[in-house]
PDB file of N, CA and C in Angstrom:
ATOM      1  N   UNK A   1     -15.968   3.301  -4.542  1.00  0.00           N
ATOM      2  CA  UNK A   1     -14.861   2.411  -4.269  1.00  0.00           C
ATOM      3  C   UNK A   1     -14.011   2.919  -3.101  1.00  0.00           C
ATOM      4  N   UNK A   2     -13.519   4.137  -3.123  1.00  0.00           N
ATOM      5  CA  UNK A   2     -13.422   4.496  -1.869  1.00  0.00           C
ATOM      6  C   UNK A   2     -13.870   4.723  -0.467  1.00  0.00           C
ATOM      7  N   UNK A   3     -14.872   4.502  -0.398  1.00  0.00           N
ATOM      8  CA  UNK A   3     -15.778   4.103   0.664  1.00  0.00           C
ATOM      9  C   UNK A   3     -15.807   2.612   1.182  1.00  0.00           C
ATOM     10  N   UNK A   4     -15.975   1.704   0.114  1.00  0.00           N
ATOM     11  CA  UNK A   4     -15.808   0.530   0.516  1.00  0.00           C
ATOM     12  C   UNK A   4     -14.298   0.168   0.958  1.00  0.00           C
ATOM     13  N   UNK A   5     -13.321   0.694   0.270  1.00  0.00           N
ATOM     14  CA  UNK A   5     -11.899   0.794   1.053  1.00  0.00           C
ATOM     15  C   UNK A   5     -11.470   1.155   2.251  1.00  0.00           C
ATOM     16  N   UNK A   6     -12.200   2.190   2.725  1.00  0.00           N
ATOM     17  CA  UNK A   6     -12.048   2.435   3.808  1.00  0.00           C
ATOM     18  C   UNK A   6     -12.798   1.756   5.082  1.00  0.00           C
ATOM     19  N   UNK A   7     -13.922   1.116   4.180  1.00  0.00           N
ATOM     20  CA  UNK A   7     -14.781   0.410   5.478  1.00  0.00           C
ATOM     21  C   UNK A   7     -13.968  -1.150   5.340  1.00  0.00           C
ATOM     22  N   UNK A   8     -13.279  -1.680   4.608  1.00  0.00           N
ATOM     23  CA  UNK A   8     -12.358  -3.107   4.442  1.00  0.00           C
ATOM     24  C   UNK A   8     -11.140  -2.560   5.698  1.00  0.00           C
ATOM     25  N   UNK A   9     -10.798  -1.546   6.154  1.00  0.00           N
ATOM     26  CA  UNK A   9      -9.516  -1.076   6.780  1.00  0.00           C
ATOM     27  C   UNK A   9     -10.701  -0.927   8.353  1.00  0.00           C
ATOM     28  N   UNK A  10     -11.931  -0.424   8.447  1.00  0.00           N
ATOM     29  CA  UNK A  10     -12.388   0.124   9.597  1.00  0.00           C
ATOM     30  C   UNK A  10     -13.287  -1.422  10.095  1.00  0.00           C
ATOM     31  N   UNK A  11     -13.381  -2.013   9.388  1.00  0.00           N
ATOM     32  CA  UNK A  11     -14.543  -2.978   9.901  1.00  0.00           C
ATOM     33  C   UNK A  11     -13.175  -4.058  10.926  1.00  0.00           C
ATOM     34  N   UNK A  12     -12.735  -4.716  10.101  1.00  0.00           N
ATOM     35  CA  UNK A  12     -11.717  -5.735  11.138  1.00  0.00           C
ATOM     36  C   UNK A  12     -10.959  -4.350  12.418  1.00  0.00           C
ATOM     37  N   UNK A  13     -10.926  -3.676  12.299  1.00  0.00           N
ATOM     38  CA  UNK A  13     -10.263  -2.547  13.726  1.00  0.00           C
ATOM     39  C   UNK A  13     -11.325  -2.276  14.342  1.00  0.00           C
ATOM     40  N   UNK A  14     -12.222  -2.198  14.037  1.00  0.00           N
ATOM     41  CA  UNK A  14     -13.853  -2.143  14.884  1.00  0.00           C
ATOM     42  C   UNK A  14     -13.899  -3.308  15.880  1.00  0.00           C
ATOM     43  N   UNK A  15     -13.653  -4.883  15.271  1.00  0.00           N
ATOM     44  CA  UNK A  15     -13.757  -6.188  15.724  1.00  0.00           C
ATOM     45  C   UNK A  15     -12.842  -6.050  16.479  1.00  0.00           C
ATOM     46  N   UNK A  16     -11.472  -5.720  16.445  1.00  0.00           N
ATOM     47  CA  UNK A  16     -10.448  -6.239  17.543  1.00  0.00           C
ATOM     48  C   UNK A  16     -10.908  -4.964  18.522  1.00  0.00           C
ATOM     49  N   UNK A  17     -11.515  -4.262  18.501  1.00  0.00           N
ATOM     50  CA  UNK A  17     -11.302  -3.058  19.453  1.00  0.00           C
ATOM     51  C   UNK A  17     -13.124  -3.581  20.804  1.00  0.00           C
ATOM     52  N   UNK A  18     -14.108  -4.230  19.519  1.00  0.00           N
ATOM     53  CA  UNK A  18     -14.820  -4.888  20.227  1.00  0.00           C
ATOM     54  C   UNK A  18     -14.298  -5.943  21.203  1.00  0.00           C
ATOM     55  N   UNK A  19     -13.682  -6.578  20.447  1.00  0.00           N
ATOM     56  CA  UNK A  19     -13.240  -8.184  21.206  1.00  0.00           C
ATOM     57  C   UNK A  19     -12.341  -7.476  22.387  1.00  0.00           C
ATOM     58  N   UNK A  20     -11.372  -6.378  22.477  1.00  0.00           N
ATOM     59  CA  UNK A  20     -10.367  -6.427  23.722  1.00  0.00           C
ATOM     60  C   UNK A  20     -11.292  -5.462  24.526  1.00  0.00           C
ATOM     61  N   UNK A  21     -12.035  -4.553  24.252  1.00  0.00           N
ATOM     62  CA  UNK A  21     -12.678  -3.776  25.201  1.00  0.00           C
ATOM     63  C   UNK A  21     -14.206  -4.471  25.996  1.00  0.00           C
ATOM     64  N   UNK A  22     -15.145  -5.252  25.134  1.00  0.00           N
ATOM     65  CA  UNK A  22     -16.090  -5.391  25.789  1.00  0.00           C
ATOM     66  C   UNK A  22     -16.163  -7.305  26.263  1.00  0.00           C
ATOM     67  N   UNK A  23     -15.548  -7.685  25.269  1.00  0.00           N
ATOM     68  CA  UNK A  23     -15.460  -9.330  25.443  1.00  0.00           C
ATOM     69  C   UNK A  23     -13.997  -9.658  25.772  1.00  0.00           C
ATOM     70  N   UNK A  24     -13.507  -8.682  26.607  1.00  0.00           N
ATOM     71  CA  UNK A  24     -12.200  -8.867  27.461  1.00  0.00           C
ATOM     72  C   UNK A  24     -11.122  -9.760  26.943  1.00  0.00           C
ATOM     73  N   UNK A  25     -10.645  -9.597  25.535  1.00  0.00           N
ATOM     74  CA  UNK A  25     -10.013 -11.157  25.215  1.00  0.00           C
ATOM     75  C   UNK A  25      -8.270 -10.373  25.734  1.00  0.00           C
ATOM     76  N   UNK A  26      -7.843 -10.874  25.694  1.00  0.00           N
ATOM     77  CA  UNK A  26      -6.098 -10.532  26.064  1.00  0.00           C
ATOM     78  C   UNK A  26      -5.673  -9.861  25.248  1.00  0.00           C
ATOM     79  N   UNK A  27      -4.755  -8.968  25.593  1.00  0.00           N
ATOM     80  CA  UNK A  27      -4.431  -8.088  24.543  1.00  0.00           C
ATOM     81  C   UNK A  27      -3.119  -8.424  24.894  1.00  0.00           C
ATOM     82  N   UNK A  28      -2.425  -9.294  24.080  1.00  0.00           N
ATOM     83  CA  UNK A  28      -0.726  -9.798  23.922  1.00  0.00           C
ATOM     84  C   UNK A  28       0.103  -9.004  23.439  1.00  0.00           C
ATOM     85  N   UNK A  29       1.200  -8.923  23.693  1.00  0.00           N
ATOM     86  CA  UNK A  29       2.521  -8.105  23.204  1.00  0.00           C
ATOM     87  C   UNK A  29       2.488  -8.968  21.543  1.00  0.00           C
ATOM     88  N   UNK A  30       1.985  -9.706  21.305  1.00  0.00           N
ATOM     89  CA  UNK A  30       2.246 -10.001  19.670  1.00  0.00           C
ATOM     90  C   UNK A  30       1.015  -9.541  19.157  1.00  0.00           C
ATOM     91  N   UNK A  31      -0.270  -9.427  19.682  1.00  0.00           N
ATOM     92  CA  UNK A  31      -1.509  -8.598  18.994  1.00  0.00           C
ATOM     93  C   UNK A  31      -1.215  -7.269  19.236  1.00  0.00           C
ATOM     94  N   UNK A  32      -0.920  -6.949  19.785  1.00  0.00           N
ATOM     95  CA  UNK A  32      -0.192  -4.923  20.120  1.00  0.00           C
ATOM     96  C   UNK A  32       0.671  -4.802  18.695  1.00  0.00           C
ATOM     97  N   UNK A  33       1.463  -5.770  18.876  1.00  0.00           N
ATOM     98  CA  UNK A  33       2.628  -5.213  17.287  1.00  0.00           C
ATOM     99  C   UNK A  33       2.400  -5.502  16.311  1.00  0.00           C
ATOM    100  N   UNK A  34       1.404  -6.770  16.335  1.00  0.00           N
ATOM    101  CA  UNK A  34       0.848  -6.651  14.793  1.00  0.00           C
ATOM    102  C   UNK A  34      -0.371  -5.668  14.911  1.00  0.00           C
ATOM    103  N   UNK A  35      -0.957  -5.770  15.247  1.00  0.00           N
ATOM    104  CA  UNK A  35      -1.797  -4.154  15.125  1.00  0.00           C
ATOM    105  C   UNK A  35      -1.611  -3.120  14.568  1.00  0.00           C
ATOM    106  N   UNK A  36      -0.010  -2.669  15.413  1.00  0.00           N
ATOM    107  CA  UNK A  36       0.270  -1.280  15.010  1.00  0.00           C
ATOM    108  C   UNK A  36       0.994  -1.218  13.629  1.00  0.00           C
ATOM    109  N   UNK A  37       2.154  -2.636  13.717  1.00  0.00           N
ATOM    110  CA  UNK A  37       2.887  -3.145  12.291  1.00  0.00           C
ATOM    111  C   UNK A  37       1.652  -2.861  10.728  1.00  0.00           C
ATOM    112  N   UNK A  38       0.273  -3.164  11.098  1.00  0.00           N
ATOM    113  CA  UNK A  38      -0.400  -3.095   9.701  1.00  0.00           C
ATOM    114  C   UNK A  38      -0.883  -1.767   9.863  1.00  0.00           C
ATOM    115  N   UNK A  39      -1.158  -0.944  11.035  1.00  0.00           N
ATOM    116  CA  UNK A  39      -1.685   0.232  10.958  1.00  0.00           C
ATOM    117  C   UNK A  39      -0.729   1.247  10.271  1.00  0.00           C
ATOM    118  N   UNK A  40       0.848   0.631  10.787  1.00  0.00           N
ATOM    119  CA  UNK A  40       1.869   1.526  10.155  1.00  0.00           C
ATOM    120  C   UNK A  40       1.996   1.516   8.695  1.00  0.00           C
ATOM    121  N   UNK A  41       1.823   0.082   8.161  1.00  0.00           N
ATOM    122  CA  UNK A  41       1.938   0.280   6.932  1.00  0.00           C
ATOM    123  C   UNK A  41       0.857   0.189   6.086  1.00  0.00           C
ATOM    124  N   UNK A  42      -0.319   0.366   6.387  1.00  0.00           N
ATOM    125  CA  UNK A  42      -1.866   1.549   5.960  1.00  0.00           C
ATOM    126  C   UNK A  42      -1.117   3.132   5.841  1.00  0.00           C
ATOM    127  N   UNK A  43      -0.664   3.535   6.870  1.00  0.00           N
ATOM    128  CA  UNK A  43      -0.112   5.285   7.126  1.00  0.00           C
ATOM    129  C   UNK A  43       0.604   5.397   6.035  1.00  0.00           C
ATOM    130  N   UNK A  44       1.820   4.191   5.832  1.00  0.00           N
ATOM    131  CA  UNK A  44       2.858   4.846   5.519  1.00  0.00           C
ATOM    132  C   UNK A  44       2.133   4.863   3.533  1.00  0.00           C
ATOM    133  N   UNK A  45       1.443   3.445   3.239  1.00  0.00           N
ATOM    134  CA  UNK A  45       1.165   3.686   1.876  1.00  0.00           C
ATOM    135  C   UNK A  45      -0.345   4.540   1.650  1.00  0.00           C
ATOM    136  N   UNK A  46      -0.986   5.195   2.754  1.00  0.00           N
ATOM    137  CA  UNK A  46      -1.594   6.621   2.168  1.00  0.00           C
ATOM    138  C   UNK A  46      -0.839   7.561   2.336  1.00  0.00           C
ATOM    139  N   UNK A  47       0.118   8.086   3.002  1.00  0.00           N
ATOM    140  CA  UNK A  47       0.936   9.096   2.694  1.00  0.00           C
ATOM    141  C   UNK A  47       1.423   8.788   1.338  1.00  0.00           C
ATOM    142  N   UNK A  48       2.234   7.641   0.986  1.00  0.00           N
ATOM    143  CA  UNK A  48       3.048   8.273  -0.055  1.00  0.00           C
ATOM    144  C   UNK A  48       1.767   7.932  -1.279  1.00  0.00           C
ATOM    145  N   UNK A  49       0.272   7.423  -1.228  1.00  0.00           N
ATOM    146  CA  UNK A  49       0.045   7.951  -2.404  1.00  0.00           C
ATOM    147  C   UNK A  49      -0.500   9.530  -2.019  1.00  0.00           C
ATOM    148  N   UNK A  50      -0.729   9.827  -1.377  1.00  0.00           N
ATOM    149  CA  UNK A  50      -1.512  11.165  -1.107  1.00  0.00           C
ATOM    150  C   UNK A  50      -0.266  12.489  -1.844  1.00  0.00           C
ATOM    151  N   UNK A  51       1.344  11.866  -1.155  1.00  0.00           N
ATOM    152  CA  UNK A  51       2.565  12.667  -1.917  1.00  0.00           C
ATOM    153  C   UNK A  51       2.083  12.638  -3.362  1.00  0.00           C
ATOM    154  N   UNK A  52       2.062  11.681  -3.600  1.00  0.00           N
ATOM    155  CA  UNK A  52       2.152  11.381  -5.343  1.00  0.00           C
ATOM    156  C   UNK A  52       0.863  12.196  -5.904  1.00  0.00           C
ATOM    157  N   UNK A  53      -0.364  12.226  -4.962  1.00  0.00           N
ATOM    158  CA  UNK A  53      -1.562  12.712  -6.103  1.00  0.00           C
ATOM    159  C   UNK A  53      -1.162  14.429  -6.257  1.00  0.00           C
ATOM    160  N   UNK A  54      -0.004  14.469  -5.777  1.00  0.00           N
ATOM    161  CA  UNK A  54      -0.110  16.331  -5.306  1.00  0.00           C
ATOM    162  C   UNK A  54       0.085  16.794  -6.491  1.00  0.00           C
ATOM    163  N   UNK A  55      -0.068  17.504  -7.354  1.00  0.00           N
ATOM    164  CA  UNK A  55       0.988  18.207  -8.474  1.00  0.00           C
ATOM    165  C   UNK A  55       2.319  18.820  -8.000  1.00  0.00           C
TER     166      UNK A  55
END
């Protein structure tokens, strides 16, 4: 299950990184911030479970 979690987070960032690098699509000031907006909050909720699994 963790494997497949991580490939649900890597497969669509694979696609946009295909689509702006080799099929040249525009890379907009509103696809830049949502990008980073969901990447941030991927970071921010594995940090705090990673805090939580600690003893």
């Amino acid at each position: 299950m963790v494997t497949l979690g991580i490939l649900q987070f890597l497969g669509p960032t694979l696609q946009f990184v295909i689509g702006w690098k080799f099929y040249h699509e525009p890379m907009t000031c509103g696809r830049l911030l949502s990008f980073s907006l969901i990447w941030l909050a991927i970071a921010l909720y594995a940090g705090n479970a990673l805090r939580k699994s600690k003893p």
